[in-house]
Protein backbone atom coordinates (compact mmCIF):
# COMPACT_ATOMS: atom_id res chain seq x y z
CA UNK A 1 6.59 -59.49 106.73
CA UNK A 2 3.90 -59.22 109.83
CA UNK A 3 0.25 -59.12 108.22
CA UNK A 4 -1.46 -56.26 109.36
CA UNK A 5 -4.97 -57.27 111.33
CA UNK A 6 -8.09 -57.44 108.63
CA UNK A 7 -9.42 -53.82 108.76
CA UNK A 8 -13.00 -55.24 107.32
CA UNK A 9 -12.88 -57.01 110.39
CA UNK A 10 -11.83 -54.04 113.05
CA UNK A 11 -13.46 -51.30 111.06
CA UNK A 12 -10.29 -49.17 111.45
CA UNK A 13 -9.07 -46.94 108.11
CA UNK A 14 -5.54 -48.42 107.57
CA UNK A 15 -3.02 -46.11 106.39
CA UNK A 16 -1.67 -46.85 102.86
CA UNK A 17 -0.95 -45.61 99.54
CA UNK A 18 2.18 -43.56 99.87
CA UNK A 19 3.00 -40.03 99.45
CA UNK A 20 0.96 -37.56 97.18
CA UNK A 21 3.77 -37.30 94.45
CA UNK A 22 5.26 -40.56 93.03
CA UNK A 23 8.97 -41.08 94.10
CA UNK A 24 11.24 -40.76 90.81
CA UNK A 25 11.12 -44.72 90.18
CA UNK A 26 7.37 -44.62 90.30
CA UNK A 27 7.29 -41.99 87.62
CA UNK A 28 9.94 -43.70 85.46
CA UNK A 29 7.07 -46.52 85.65
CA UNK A 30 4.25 -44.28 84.42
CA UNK A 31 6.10 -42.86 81.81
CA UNK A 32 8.15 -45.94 80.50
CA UNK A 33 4.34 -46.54 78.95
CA UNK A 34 5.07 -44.70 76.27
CA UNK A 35 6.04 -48.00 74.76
CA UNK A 36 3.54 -50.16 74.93
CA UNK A 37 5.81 -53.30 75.35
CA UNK A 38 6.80 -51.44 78.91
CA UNK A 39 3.33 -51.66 80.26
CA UNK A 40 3.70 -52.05 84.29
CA UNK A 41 0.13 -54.04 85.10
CA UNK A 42 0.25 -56.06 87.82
CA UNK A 43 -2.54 -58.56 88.65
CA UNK A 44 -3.88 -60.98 91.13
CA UNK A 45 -6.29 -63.94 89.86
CA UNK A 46 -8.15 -64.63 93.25
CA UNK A 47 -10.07 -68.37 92.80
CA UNK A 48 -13.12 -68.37 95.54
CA UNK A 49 -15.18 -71.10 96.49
CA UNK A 50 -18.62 -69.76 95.37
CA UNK A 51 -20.00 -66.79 93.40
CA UNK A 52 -20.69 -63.44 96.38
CA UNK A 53 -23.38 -61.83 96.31
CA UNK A 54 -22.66 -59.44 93.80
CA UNK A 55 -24.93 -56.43 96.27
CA UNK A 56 -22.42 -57.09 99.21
CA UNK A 57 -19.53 -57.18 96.53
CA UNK A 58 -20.14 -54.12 95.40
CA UNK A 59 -20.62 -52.48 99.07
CA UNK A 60 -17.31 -54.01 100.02
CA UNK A 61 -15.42 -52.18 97.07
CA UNK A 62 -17.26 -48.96 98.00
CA UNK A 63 -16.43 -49.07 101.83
CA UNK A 64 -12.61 -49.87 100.26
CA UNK A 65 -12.74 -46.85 97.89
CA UNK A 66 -13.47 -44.57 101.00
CA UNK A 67 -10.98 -45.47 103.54
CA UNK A 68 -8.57 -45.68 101.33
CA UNK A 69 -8.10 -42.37 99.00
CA UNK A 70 -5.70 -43.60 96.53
CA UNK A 71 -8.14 -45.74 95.38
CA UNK A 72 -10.47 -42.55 94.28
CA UNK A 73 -7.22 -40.98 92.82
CA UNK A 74 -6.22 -40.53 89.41
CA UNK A 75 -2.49 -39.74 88.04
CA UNK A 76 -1.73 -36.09 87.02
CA UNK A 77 1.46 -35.11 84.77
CA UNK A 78 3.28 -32.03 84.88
CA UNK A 79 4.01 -30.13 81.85
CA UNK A 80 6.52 -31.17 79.90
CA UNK A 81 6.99 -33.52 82.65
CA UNK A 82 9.17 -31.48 84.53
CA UNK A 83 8.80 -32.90 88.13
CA UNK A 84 6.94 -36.25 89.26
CA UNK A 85 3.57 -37.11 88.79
CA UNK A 86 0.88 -36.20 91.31
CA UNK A 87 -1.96 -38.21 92.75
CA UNK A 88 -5.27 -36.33 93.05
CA UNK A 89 -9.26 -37.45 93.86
CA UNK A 90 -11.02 -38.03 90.63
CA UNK A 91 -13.96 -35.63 90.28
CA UNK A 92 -15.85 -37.79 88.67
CA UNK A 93 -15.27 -41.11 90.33
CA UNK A 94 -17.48 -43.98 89.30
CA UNK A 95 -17.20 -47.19 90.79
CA UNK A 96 -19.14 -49.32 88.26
CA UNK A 97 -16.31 -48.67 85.87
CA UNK A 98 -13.76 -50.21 88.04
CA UNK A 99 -15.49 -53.06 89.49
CA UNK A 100 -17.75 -55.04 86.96
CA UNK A 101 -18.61 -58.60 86.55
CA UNK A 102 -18.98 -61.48 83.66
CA UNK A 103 -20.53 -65.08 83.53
CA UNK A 104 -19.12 -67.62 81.79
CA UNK A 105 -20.61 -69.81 79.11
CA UNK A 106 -21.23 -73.33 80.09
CA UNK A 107 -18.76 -75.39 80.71
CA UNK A 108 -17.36 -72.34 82.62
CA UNK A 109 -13.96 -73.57 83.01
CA UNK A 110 -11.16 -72.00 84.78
CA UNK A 111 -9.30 -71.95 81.75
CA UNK A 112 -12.21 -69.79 80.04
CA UNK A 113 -11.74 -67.77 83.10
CA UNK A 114 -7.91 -67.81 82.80
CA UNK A 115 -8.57 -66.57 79.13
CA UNK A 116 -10.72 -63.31 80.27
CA UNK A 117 -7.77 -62.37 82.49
CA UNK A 118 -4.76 -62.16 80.18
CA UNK A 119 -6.80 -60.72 77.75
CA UNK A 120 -8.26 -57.85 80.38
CA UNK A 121 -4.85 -57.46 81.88
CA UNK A 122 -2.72 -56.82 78.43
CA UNK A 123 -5.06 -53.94 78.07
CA UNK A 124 -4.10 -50.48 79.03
CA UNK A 125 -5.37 -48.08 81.93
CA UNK A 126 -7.45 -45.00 80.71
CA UNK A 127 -5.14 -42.53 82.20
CA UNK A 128 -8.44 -39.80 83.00
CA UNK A 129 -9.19 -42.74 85.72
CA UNK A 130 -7.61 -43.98 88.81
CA UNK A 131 -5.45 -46.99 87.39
CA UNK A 132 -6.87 -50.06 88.90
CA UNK A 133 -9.87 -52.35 87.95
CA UNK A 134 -11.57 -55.35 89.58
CA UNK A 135 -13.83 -58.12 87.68
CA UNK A 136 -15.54 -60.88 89.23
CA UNK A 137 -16.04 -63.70 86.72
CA UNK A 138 -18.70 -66.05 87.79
CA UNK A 139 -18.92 -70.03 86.75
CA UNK A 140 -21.39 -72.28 87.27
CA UNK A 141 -24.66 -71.09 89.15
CA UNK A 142 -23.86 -70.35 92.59
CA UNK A 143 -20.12 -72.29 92.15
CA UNK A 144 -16.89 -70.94 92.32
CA UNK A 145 -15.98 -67.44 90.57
CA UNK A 146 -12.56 -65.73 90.10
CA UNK A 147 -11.93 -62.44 91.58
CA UNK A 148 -9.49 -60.55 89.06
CA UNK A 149 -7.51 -57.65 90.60
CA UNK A 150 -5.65 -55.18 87.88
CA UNK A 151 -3.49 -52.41 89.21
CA UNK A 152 -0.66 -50.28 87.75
CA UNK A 153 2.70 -50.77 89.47
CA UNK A 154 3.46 -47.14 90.04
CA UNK A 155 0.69 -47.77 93.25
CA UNK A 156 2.33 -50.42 94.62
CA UNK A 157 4.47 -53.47 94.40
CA UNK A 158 4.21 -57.00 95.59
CA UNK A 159 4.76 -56.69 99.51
CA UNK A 160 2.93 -53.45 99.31
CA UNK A 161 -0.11 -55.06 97.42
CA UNK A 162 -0.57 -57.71 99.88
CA UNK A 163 -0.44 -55.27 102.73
CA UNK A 164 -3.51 -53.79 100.85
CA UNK A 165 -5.15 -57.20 100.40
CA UNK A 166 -4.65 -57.72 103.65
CA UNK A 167 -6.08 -55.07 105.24
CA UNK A 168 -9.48 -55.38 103.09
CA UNK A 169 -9.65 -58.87 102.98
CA UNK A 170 -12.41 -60.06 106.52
CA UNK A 171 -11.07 -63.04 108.05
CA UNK A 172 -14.53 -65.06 108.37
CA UNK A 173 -17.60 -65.47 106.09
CA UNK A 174 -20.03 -63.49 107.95
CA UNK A 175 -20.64 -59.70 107.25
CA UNK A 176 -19.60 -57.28 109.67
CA UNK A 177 -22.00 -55.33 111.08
CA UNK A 178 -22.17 -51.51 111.88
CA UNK A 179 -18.84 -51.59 109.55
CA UNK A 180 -17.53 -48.06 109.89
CA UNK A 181 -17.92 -46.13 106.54
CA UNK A 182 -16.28 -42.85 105.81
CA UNK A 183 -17.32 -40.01 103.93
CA UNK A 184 -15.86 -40.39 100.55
CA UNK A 185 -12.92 -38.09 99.68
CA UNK A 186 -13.19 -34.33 98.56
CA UNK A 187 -12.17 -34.25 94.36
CA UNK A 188 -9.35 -31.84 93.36
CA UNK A 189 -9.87 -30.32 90.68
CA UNK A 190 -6.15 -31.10 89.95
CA UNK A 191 -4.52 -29.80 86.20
CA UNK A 192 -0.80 -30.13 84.99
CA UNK A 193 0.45 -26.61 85.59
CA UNK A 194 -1.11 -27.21 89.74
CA UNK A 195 0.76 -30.58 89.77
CA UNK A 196 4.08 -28.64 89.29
CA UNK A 197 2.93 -25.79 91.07
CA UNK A 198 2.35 -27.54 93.80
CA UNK A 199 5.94 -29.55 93.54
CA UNK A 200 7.83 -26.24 93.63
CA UNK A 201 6.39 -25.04 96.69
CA UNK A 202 6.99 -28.10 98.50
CA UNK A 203 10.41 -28.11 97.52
CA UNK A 204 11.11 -23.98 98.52
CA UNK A 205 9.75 -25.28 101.94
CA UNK A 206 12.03 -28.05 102.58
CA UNK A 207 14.53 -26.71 100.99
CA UNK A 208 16.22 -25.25 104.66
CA UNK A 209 15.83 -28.39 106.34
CA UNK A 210 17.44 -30.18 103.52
CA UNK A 211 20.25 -27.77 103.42
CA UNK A 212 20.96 -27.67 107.23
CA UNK A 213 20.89 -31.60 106.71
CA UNK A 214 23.32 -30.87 104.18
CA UNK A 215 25.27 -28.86 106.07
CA UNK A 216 25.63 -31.11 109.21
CA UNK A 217 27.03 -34.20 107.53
CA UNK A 218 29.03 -32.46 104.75
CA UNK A 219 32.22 -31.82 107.56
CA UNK A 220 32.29 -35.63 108.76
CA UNK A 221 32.10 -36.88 104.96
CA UNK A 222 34.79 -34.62 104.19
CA UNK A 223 36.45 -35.36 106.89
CA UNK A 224 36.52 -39.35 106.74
CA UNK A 225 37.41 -39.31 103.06
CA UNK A 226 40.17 -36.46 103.90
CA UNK A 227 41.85 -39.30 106.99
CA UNK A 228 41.32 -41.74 104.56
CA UNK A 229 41.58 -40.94 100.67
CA UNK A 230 42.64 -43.99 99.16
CA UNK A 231 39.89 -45.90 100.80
CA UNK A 232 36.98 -43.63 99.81
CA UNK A 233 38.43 -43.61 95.79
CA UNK A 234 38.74 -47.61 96.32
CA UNK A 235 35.09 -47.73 98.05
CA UNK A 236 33.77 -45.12 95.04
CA UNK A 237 35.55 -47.84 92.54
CA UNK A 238 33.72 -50.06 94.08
CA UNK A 239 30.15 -48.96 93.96
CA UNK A 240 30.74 -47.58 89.99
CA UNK A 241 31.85 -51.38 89.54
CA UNK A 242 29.02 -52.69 90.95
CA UNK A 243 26.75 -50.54 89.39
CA UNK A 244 27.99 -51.54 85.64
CA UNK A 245 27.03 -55.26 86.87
CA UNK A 246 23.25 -54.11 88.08
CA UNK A 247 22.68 -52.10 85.32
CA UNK A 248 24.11 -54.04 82.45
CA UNK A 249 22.54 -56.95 81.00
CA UNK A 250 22.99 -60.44 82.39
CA UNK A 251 26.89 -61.69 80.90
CA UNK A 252 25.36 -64.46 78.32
CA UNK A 253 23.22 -64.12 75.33
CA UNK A 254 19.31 -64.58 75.26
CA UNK A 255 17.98 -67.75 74.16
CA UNK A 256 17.43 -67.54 70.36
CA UNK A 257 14.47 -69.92 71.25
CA UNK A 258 12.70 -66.94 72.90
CA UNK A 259 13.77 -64.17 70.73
CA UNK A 260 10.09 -63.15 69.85
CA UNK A 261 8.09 -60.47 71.13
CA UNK A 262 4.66 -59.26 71.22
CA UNK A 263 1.92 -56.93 72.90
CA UNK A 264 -0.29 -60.63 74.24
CA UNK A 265 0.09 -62.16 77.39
CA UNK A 266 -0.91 -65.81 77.95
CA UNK A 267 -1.42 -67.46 81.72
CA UNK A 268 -0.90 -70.09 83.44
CA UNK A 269 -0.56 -71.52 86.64
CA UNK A 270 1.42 -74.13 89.07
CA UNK A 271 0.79 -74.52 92.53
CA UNK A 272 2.51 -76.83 95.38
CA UNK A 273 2.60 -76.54 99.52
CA UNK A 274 4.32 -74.17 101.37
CA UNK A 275 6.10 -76.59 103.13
CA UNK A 276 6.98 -79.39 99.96
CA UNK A 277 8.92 -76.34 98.76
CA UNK A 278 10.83 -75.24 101.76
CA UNK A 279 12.04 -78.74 102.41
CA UNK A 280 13.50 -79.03 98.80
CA UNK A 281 15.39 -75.79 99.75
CA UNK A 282 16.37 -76.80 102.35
CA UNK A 283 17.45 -80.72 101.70
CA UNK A 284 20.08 -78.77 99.12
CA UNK A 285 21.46 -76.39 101.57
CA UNK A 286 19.24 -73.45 100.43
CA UNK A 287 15.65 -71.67 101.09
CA UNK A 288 12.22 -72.10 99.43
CA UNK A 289 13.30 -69.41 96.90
CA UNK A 290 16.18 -71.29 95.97
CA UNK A 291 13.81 -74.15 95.23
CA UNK A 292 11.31 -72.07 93.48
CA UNK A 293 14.28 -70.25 91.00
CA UNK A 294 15.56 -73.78 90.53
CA UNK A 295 12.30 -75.13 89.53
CA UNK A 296 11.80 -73.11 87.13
CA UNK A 297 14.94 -72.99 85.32
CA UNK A 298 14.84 -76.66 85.48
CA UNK A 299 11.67 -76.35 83.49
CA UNK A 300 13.45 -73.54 80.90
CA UNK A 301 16.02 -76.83 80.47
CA UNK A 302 13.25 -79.01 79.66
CA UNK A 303 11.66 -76.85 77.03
CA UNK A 304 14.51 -75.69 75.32
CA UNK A 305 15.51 -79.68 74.43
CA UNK A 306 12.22 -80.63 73.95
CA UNK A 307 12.27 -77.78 71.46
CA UNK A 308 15.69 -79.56 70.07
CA UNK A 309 17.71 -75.83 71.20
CA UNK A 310 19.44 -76.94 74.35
CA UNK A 311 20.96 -73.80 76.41
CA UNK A 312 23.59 -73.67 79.07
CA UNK A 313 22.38 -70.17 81.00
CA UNK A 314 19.54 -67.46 80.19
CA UNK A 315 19.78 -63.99 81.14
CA UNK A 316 17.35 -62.90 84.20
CA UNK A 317 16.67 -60.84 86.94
CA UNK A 318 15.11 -61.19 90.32
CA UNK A 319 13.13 -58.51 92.29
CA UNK A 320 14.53 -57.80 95.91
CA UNK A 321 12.85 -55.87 98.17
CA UNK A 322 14.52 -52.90 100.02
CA UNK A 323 11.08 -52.64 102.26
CA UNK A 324 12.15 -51.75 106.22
CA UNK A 325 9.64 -52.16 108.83
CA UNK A 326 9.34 -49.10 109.73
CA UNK A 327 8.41 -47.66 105.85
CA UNK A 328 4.52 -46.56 105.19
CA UNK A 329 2.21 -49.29 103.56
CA UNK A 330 1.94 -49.16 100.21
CA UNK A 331 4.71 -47.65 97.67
CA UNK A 332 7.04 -49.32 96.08
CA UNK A 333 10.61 -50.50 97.48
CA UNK A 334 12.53 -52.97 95.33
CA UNK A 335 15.51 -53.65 93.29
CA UNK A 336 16.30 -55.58 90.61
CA UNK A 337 19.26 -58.03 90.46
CA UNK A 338 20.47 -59.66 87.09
CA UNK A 339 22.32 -62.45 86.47
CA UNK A 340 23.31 -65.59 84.15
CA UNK A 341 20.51 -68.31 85.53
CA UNK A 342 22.30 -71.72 85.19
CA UNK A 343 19.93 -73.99 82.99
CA UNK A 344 21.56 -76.86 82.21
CA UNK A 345 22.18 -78.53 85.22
CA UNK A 346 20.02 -80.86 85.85
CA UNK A 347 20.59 -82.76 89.42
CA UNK A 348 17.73 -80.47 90.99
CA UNK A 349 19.96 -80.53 94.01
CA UNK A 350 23.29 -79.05 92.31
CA UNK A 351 20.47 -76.68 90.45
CA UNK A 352 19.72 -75.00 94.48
CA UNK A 353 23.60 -75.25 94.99
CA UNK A 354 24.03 -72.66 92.18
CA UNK A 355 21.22 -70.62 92.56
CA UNK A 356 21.88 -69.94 96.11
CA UNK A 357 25.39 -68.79 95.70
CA UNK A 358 24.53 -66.11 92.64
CA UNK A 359 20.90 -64.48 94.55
CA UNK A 360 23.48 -64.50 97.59
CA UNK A 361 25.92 -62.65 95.51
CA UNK A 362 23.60 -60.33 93.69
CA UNK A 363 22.06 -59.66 96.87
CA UNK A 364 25.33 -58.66 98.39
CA UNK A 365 25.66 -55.51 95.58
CA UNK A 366 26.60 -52.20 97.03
CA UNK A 367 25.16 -50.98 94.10
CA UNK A 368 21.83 -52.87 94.10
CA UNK A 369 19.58 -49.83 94.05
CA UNK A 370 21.46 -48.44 91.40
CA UNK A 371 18.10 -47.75 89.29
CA UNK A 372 17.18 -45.93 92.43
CA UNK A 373 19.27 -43.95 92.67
CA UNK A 374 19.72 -42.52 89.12
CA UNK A 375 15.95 -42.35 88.71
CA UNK A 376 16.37 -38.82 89.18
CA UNK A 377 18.93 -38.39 86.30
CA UNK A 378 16.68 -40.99 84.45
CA UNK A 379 13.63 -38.75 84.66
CA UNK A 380 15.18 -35.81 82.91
CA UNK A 381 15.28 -37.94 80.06
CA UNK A 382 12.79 -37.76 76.90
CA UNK A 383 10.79 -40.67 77.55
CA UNK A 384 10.48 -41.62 73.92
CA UNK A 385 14.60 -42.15 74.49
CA UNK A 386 14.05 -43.42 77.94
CA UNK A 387 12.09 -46.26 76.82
CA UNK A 388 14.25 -46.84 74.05
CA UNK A 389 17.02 -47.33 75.90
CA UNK A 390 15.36 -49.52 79.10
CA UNK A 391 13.25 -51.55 76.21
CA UNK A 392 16.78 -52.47 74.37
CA UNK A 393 17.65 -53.93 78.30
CA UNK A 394 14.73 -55.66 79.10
CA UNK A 395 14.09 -57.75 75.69
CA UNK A 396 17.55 -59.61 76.54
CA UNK A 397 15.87 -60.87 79.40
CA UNK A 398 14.63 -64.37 79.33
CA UNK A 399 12.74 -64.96 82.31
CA UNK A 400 11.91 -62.33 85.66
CA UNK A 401 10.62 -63.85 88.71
CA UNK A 402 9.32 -62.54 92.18
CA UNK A 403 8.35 -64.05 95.58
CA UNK A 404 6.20 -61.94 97.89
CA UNK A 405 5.28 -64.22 101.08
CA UNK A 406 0.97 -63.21 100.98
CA UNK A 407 -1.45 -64.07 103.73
CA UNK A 408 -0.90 -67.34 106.08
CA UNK A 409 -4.84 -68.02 106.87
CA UNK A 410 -7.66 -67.48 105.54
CA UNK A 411 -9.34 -64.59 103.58
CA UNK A 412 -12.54 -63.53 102.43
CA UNK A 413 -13.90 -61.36 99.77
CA UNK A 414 -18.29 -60.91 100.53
CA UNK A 415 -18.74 -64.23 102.14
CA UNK A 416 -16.69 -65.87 99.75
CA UNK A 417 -13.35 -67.78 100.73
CA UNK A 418 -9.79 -66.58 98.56
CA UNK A 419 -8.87 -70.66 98.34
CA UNK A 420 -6.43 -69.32 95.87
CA UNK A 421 -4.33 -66.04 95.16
CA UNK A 422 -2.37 -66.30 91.53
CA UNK A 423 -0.62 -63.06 90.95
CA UNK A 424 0.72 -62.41 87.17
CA UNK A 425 3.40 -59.57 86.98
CA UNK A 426 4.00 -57.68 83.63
CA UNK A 427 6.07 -57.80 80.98
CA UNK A 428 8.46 -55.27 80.50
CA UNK A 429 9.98 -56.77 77.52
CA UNK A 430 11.34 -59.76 78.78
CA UNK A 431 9.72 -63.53 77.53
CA UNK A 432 8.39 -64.80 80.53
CA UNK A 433 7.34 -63.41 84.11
CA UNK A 434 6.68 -65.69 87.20
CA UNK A 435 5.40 -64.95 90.63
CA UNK A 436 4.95 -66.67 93.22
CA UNK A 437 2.47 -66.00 96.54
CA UNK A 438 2.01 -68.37 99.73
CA UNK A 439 -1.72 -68.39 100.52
CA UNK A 440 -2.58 -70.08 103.35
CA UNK A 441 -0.11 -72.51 103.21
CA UNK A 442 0.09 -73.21 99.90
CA UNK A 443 2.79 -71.73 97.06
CA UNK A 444 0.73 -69.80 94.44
CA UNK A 445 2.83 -69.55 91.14
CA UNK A 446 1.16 -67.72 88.19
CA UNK A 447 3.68 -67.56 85.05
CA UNK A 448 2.94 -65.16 82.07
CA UNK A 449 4.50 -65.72 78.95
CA UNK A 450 4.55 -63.47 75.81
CA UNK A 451 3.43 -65.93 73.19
CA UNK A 452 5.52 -64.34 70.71
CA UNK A 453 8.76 -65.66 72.62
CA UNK A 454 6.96 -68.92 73.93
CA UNK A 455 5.44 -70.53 70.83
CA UNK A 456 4.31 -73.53 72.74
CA UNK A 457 2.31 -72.45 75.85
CA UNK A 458 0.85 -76.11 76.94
CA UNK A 459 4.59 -77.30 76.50
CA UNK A 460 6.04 -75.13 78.70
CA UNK A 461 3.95 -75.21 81.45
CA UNK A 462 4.25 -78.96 81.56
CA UNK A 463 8.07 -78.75 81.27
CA UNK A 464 7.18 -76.10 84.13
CA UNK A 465 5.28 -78.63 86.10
CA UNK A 466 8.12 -81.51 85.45
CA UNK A 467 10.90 -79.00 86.96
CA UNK A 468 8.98 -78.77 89.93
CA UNK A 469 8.29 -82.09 90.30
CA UNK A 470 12.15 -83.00 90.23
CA UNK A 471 12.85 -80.20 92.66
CA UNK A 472 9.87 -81.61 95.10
CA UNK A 473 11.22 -84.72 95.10
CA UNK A 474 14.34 -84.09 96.82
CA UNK A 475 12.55 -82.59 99.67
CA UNK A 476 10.72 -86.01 100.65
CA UNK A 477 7.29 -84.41 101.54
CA UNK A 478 4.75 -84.93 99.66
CA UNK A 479 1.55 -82.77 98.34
CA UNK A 480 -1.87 -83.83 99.17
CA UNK A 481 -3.59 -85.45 96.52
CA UNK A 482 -5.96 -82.97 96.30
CA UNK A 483 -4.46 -79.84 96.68
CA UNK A 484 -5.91 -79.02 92.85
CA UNK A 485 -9.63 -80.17 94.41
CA UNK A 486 -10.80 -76.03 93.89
CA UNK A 487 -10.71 -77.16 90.01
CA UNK A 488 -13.23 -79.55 90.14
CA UNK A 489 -16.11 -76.94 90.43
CA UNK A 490 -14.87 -75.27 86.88
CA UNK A 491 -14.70 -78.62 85.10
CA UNK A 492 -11.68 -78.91 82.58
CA UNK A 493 -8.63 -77.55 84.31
CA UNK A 494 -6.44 -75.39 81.88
């Protein structure tokens, strides 16, 4: 993915945020909320190398909030919730109740800080307000501080929210001067019954062009299935096949170890180099996302024996991104692939061997957008029903993990330097979610568990940190002694 230039640093508005009315997945997102267990925060923990100056801080965040409108927008429901949510300029937009900050008690330790996080980022979005919220959390005097960025998935998702970061994010210390700053957006005074209102009309107007589009392709469809019948039933067969495998659970049962579930996140991170991680892929004939999925099953296989319940395969699934390069900024384009996750293997090189073949094969799905594309048919559904029906899929999941490749030099947020960007995805139901960013040459992994299915936090993440280990040491190169150096400023790592 190219990395768009800094626009803190060329003072151009970027263009990102999407269209006005969230696509049908997007509102399947919102509305999934109405079980609490289906809560769609995602967050990025942001460790800097000293405390900003909380003035310039707060100017950068207000420059942000005007060249970017979504960021002044709220969401607004149709009645009945026939059609999509809209996104409209909050009348009453106040930016000290998205950006605050907190200081830590002495010994201000990153795992204090880690503690304020989860706890901020299990909570939900007031849904009068546009969903996102930043908090800077400041450690010792004039030391390091953690920049905590909240944001409900229906905005964006991974690829799209590092374009963002990107694009706000200066590429030196300094300040920029004679910044350009826009005049802040004009509020709608935006209500349910306008939302729809405004959805009809747009369809009545593209309603021609969609039916001479219609029109135009309808002969050569019939056409190619008519000169060729038996291969467009066996191609049809094929998708609905397909679809029953992306849709359906993962074919093995969940661990009974991680049966448990709650409304509490807990985090915790790992961290290794870009390039340790990529040569472990690729010493085992695979990539660095091979390595990364091996890793962490490897560390599911430790946990489960230490916990005396050994497992052969969990159930999981694997965000894939459908993003072209040609699509806006912003939005959200994935899919989700699910599969058995071999566990216990344990040569770390056999462990890549198998992973590569099953995300190559799940990858390879003609029907890997399947939620896609019945999000329409979704969204006509009660979502008291809808969320009964996704929550009974997503609690048999064991483990979800992304990998969104972030920014490959360095950032800054008001004179202070990003020397690490953890991002935390939610938990729709499923025990554990880990995501991994490259910063800068260096693999950012932050894994949130539901504490309810993980009874042993601290255990895990060791077992965590021992499955990595195993899988680094196949690719020969080591990791700097002191890549974990930014921890010395908070004292006690977590």
């Amino acid at each position: 993915m190219e990395i768009p230039a800094s626009a803190v640093d060329t003072g151009t508005p970027p263009e990102w945020g999407g269209r006005r009315t969230m696509s049908d997945f997007e509102a399947l997102m919102w509305r999934l909320e109405v079980d609490p267990r289906l809560r769609s925060t995602v967050v990025a923990v942001d460790v800097l190398d000293r405390t900003p100056d909380w003035g310039r801080f707060l100017a950068a965040h207000e420059w942000a909030t005007r060249i970017l409108p979504r960021a002044r927008m709220r969401v607004v429901d149709t009645p009945l919730q026939v059609g999509n949510p809209v996104w409209a300029v909050e009348a009453n937009f106040d930016l000290s109740f998205h950006v605050r900050r907190l200081r830590l008690p002495p010994p201000a330790t990153f795992g204090q800080a880690l503690q304020v996080c989860q706890t901020v980022a299990s909570e939900p979005f007031d849904q009068a307000r546009p969903p996102w919220q930043v908090l800077l959390i400041e450690g010792p005097a004039g030391g390091p501080a953690v920049y905590f960025v909240k944001m409900h998935h229906s905005l964006t998702d991974g690829l799209g929210g590092i374009q963002l970061l990107a694009l706000l994010h200066s590429r030196r210390r300094e300040a920029t001067p004679d910044k350009r700053v826009g005049e802040a957006p004009v509020a709608e005074p935006l209500g349910s019954w306008g939302a729809l209102r405004e959805q009809v009309d747009r369809g009545f107007r593209a309603a021609p062009a969609r039916l001479a589009g219609a029109a135009l392709q309808a002969p050569g469809l019939l056409a190619a299935v008519a000169r060729r019948p038996a291969d467009a039933a066996v191609e049809a067969a094929r998708w609905a096949q397909s679809m029953n495998r992306v849709i359906a659970p993962p074919p093995c049962p969940p661990s009974p170890l991680l049966r448990g579930r709650s409304l509490s996140w807990r985090f915790g991170v790992l961290e290794t180099t870009v390039d340790a991680l990529k040569a472990a892929g690729k010493a085992a004939g695979g990539s660095l996302n091979d390595a990364y999925i091996a890793a962490l099953l490897g560390g599911f296989r430790h946990y489960h024996e230490q916990m005396g319940s050994p497992v052969e395969e969990i159930p999981m699934a694997m965000p894939v991104s459908v993003r072209a390069g040609d699509n806006p900024m912003g939005g959200n384009r994935f899919a989700g692939a699910r599969f058995a996750a071999p566990v216990g293997i344990e040569d770390p090189a056999q462990l890549i061997e198998a992973v590569r073949e099953i995300v190559l094969e799940v990858r390879a799905e003609p029907a890997l957008d399947a939620l896609q594309t019945l999000a329409p048919a979704l969204g006509r559904i009660p979502p008291p029903l809808l969320a009964r029906w996704y929550a009974g899929q997503s609690t048999r999941l064991d483990l979800q993990a992304s990998n969104v490749p972030g920014m490959p030099v360095p950032v800054y947020i008001a004179g202070a330097r990003i020397q690490r960007m953890f991002p935390f995805g939610p938990l729709p139901g499923c025990a554990v979610m880990a995501a991994l960013v490259s910063h800068n040459g260096v693999c950012c992994i932050g894994i949130n568990m539901d504490p309810a299915a993980v009874t042993e936090p601290d255990l895990f993440l060791n077992c965590l940190r021992k499955g990595l280990d195993e899988v680094l040491a196949i690719g020969g190169v080591e990791v700097p002694d002191d890549l974990g150096a930014w921890r010395d400023g908070w004292g006690t790592a977590p």
